[in-house]
N, C-alpha and C. Protein backbone atom coordinates (compact mmCIF):
# COMPACT_ATOMS: atom_id res chain seq x y z
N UNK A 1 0.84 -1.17 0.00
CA UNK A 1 0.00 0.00 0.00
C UNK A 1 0.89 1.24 0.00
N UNK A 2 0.77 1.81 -1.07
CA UNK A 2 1.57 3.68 -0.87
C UNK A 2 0.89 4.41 0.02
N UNK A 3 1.73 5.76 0.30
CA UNK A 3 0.94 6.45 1.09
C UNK A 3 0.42 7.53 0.23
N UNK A 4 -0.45 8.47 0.67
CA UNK A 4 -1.07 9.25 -0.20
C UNK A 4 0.37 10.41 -1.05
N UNK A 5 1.01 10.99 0.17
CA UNK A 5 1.60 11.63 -0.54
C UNK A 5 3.03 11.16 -1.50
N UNK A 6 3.59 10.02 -1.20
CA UNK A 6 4.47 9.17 -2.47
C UNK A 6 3.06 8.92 -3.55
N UNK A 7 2.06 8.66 -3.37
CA UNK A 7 1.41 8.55 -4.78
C UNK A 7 1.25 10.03 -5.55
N UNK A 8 0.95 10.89 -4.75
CA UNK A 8 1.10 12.51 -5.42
C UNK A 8 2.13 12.89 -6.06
N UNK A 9 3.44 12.52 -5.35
CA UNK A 9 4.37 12.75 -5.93
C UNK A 9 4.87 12.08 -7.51
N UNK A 10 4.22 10.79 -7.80
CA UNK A 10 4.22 10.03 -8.27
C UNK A 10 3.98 10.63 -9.43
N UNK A 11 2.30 11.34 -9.61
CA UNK A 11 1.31 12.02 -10.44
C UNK A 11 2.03 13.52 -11.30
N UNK A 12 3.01 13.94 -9.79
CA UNK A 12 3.06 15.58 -10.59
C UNK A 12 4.81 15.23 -11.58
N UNK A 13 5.20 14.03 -10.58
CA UNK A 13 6.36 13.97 -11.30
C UNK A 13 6.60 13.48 -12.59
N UNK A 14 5.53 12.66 -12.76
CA UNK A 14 5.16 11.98 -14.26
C UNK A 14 4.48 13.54 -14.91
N UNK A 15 3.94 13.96 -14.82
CA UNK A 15 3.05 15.39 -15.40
C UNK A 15 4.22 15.74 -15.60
N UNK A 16 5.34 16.34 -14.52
CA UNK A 16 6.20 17.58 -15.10
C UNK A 16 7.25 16.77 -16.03
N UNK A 17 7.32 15.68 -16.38
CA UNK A 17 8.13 14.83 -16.84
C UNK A 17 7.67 14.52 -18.25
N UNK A 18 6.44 14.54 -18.27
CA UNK A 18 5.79 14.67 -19.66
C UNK A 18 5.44 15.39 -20.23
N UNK A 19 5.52 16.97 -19.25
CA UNK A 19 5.77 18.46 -20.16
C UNK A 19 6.93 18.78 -20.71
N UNK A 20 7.92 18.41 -19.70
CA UNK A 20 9.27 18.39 -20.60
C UNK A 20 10.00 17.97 -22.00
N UNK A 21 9.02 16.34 -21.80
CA UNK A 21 9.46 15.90 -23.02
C UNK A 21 8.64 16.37 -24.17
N UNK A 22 7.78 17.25 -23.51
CA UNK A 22 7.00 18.07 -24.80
C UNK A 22 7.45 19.31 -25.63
N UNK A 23 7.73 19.54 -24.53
CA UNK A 23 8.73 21.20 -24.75
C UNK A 23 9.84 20.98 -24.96
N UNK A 24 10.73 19.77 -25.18
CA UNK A 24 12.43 19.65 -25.56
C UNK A 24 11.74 19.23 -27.30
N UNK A 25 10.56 18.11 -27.25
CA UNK A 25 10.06 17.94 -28.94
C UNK A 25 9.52 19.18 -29.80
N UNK A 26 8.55 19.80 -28.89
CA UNK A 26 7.96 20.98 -29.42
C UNK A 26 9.03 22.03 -29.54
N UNK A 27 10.00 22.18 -28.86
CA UNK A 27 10.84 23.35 -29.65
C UNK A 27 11.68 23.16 -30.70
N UNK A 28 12.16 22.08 -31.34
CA UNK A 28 12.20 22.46 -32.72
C UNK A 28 11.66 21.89 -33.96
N UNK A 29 9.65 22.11 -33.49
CA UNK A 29 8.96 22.09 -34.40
C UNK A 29 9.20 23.79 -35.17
N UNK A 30 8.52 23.63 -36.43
CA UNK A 30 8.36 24.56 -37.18
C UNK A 30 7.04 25.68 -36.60
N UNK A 31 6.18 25.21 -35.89
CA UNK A 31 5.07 25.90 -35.07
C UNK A 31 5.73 27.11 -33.92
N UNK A 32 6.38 26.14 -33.21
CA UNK A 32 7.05 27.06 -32.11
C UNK A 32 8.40 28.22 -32.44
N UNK A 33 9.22 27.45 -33.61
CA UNK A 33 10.18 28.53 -34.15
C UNK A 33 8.94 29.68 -34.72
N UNK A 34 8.15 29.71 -35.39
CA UNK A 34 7.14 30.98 -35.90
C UNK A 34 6.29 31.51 -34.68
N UNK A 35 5.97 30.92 -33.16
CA UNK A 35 5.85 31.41 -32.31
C UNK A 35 7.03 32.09 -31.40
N UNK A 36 8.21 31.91 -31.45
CA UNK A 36 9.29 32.19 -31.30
C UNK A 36 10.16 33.66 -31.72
N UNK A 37 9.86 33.64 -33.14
CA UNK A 37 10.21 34.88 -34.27
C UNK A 37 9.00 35.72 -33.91
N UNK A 38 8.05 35.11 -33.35
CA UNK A 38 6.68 36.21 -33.52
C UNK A 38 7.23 37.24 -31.94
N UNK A 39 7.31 35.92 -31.11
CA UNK A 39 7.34 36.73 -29.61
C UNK A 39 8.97 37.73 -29.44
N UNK A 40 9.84 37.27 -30.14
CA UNK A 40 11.26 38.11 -30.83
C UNK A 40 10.79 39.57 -31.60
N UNK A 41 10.12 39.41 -32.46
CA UNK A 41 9.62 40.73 -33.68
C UNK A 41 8.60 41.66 -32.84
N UNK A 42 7.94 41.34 -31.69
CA UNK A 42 7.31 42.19 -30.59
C UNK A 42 7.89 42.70 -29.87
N UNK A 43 9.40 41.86 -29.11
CA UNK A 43 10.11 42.41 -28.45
C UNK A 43 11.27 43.72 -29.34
N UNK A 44 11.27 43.46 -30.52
CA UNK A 44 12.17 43.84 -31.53
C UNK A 44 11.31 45.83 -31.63
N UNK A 45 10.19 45.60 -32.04
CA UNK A 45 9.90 46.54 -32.34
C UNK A 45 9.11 47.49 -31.05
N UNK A 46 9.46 47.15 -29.68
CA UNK A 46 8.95 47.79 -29.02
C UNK A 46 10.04 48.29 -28.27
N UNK A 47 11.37 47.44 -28.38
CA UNK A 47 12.21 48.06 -28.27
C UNK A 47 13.73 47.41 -28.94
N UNK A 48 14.17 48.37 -30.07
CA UNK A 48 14.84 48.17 -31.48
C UNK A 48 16.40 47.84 -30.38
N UNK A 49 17.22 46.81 -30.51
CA UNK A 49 18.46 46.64 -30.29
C UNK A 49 19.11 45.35 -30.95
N UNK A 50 20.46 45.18 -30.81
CA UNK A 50 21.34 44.44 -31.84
C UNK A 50 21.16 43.28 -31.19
N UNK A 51 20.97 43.09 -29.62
CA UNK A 51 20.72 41.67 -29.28
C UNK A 51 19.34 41.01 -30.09
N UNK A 52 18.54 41.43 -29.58
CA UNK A 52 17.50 41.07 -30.53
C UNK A 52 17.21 41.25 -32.08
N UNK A 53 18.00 41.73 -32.90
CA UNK A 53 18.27 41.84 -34.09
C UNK A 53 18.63 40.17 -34.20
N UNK A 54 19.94 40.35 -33.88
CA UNK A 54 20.89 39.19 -33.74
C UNK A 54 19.78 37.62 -33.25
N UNK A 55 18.91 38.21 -32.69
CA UNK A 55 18.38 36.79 -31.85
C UNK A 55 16.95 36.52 -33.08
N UNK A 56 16.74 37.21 -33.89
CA UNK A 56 15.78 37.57 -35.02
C UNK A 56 16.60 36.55 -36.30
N UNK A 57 17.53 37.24 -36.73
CA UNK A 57 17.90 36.61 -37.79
C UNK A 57 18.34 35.48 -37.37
N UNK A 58 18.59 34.68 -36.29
CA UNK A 58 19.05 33.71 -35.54
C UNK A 58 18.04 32.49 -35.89
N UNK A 59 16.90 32.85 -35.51
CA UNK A 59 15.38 32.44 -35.96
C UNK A 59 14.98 32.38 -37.39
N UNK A 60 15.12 33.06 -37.59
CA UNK A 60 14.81 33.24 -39.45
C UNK A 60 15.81 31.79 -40.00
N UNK A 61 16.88 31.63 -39.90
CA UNK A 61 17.93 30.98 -40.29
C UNK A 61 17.56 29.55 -39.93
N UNK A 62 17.39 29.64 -38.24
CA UNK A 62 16.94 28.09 -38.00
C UNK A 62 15.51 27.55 -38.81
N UNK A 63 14.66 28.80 -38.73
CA UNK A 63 13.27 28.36 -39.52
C UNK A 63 13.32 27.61 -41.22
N UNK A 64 14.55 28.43 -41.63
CA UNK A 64 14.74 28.67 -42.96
C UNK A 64 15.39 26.97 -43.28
N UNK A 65 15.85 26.32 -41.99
CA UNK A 65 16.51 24.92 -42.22
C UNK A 65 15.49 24.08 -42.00
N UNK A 66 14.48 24.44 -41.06
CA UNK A 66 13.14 23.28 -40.96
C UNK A 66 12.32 23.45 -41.78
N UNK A 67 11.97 24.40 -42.83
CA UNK A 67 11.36 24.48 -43.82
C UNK A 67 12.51 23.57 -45.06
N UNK A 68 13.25 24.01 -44.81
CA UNK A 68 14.01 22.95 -46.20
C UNK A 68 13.68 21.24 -45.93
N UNK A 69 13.94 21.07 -44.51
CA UNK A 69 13.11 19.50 -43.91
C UNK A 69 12.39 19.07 -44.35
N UNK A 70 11.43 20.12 -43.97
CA UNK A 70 9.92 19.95 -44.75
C UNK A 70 9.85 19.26 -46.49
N UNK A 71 10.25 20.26 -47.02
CA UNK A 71 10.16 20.34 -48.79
C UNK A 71 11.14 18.68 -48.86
N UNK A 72 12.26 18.35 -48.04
CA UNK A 72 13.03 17.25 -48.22
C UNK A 72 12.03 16.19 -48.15
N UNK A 73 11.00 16.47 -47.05
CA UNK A 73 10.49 14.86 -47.02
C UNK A 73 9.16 14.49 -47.52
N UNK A 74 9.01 15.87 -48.46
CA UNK A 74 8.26 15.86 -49.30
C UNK A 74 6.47 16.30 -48.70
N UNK A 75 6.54 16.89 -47.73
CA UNK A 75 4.91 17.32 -46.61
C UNK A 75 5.10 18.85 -47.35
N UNK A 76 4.13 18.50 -48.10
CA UNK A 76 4.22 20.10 -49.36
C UNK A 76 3.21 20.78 -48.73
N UNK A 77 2.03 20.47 -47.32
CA UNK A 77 1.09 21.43 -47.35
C UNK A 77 1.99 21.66 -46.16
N UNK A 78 2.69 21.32 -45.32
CA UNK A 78 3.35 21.98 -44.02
C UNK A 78 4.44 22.91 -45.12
N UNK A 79 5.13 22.87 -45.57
CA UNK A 79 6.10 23.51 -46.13
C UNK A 79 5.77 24.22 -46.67
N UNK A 80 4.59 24.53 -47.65
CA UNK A 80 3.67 25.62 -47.89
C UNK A 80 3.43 26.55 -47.08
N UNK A 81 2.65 25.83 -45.43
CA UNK A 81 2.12 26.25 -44.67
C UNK A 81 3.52 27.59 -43.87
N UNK A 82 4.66 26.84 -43.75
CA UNK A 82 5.60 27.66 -42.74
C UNK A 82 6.28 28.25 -43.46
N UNK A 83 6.53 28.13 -45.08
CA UNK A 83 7.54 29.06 -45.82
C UNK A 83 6.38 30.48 -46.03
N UNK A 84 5.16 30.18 -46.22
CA UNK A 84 4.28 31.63 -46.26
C UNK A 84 4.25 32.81 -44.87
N UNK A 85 3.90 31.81 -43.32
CA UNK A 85 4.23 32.56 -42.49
C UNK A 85 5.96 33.04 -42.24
N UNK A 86 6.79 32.21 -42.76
CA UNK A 86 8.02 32.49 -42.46
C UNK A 86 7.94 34.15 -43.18
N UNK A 87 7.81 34.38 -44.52
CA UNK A 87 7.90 35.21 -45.44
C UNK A 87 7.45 36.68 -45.03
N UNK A 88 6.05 36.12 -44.39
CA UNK A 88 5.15 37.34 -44.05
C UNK A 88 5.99 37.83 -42.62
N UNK A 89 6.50 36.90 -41.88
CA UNK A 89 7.11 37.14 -40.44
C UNK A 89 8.77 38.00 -40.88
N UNK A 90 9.64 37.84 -41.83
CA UNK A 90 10.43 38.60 -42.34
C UNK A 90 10.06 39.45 -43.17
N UNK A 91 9.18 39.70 -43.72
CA UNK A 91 8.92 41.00 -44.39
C UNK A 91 8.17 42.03 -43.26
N UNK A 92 7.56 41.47 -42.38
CA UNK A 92 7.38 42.58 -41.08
C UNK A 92 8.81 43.10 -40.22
N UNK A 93 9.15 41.74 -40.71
CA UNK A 93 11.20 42.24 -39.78
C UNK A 93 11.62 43.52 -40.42
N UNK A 94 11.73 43.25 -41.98
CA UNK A 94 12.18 43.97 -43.00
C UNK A 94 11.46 45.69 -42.89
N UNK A 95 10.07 45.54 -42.87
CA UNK A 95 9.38 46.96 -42.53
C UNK A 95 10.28 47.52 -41.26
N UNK A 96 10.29 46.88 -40.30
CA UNK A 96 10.34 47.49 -39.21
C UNK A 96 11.87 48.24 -39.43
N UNK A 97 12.44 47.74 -39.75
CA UNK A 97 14.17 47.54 -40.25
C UNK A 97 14.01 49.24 -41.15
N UNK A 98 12.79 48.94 -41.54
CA UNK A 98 12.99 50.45 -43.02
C UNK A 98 12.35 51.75 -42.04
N UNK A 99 11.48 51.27 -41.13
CA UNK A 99 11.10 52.46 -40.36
C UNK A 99 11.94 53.20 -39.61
N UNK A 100 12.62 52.22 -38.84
CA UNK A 100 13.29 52.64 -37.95
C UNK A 100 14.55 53.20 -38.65
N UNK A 101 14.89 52.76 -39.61
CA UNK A 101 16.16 53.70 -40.12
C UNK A 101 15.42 55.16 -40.54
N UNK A 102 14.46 54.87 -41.76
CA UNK A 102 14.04 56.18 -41.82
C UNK A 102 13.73 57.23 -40.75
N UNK A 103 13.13 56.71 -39.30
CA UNK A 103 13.08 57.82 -38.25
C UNK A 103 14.36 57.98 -38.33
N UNK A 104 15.44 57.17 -37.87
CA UNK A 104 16.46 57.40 -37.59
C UNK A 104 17.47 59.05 -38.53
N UNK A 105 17.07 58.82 -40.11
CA UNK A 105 17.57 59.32 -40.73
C UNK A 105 16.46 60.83 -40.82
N UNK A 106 15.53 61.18 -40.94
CA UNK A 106 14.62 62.37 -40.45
C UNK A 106 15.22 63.02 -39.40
N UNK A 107 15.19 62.13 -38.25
CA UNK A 107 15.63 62.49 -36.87
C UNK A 107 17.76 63.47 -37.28
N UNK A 108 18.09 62.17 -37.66
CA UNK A 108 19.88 63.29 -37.85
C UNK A 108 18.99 64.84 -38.63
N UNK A 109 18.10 64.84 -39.65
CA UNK A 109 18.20 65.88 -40.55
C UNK A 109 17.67 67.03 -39.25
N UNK A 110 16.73 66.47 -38.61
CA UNK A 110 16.25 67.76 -37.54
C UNK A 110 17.30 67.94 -36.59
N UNK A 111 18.02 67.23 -36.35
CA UNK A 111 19.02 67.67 -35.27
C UNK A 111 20.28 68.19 -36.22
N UNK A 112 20.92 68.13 -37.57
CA UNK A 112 21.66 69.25 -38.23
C UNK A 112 20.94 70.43 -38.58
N UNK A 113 19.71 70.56 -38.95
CA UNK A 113 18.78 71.56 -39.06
C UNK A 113 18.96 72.39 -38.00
N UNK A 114 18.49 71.89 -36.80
CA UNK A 114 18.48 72.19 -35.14
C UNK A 114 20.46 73.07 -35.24
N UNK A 115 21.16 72.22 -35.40
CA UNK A 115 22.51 72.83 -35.38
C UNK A 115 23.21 73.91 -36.35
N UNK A 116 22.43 73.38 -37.13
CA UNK A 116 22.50 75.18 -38.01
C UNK A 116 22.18 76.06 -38.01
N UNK A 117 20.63 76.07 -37.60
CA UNK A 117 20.27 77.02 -36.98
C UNK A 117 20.85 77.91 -36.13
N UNK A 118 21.78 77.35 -34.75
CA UNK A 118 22.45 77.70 -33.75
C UNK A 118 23.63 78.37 -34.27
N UNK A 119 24.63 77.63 -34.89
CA UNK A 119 25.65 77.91 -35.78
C UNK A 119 26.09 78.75 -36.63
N UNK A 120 25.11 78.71 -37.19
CA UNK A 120 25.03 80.14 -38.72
C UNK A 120 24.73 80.83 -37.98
N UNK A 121 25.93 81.77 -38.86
CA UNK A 121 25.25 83.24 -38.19
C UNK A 121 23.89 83.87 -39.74
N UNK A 122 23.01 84.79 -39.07
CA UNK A 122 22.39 85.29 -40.27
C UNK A 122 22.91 85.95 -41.15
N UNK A 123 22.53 85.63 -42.16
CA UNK A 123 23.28 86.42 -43.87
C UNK A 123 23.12 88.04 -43.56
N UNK A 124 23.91 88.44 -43.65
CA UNK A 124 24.35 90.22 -43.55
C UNK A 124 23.67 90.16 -45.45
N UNK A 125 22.68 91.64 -45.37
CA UNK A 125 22.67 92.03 -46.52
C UNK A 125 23.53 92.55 -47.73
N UNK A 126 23.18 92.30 -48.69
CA UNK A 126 24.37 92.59 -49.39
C UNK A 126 24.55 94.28 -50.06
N UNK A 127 25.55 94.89 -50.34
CA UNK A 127 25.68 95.73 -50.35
C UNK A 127 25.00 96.17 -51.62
N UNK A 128 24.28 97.10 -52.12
CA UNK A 128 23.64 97.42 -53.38
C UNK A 128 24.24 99.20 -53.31
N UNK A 129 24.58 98.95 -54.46
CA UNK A 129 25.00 100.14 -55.00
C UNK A 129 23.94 101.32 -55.17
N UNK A 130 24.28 103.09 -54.45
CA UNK A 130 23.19 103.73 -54.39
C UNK A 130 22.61 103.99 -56.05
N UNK A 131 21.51 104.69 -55.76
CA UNK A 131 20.48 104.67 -56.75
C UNK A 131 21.61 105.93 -58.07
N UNK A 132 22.00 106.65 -57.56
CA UNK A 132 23.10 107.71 -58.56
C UNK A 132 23.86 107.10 -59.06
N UNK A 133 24.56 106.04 -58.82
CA UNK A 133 25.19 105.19 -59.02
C UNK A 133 25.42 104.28 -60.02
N UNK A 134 23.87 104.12 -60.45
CA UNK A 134 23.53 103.24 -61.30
C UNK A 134 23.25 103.58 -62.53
N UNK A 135 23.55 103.21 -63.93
CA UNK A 135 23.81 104.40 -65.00
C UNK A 135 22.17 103.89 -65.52
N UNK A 136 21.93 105.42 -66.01
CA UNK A 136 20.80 105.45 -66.95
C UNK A 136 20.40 104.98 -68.08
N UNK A 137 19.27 103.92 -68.38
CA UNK A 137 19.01 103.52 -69.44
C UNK A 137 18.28 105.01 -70.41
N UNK A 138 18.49 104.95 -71.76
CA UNK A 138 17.69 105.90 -72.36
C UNK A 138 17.61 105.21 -73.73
């Protein structure tokens, strides 16, 4: 006869033992790398840095090898299925990539704008010759 709590233990340890082996299989399905790049491209664009750049194309690359899997073993509606979200999930990379430079590049023009302003001095008028000065048409 067990006692109650060696049988509990029994229950959660088999449970957490069979989430694991879910989550060591499920991460390098093709599902979870595109949940992966998705939860990366949120962190990416809410706040833009080279780690997560780096951890982006990192993803793209591994995705880009389980989709070749795919097409290898010949499952044409999965390989369909993850090369379309792959595509649409890097061309949102790619937008974000064009925004943020363009602020970036607006942003330098207002801050040399901003510094010229400061810098230059104002144009002194130019000297015009008085009105006697100037010979008569006839």
């Amino acid at each position: 006869m067990t006692t109650p709590s060696r049988t509990l233990f029994f229950r959660f340890g088999s449970l957490l033992l069979v989430m694991a082996l879910c989550l060591l299989t499920g991460c390098d399905s093709p599902s979870s790398r595109i949940q992966e790049i998705k939860r990366n491209l949120d962190a990416f664009k809410c706040s833009p840095n080279q780690q997560t750049k780096e951890a982006l194309e990192k993803s793209f690359a591994m995705m880009e090898v389980q989709i070749q899997k795919l097409e290898a073993k010949g499952d044409i509606v999965q390989f369909d299925l993850f090369r379309r979200q792959a595509f649409t999930l890097r061309y949102d990379f790619h937008s974000t990539l064009l925004a943020i430079a363009k602020w970036n590049a607006e942003e330098a023009e207002r801050r040399a704008a901003a510094q010229a302003a400061i810098t230059m001095p104002s144009p002194e008028p130019s000297p015009s010759a008085p009105a006697s000065a100037e010979p008569h048409k006839e």
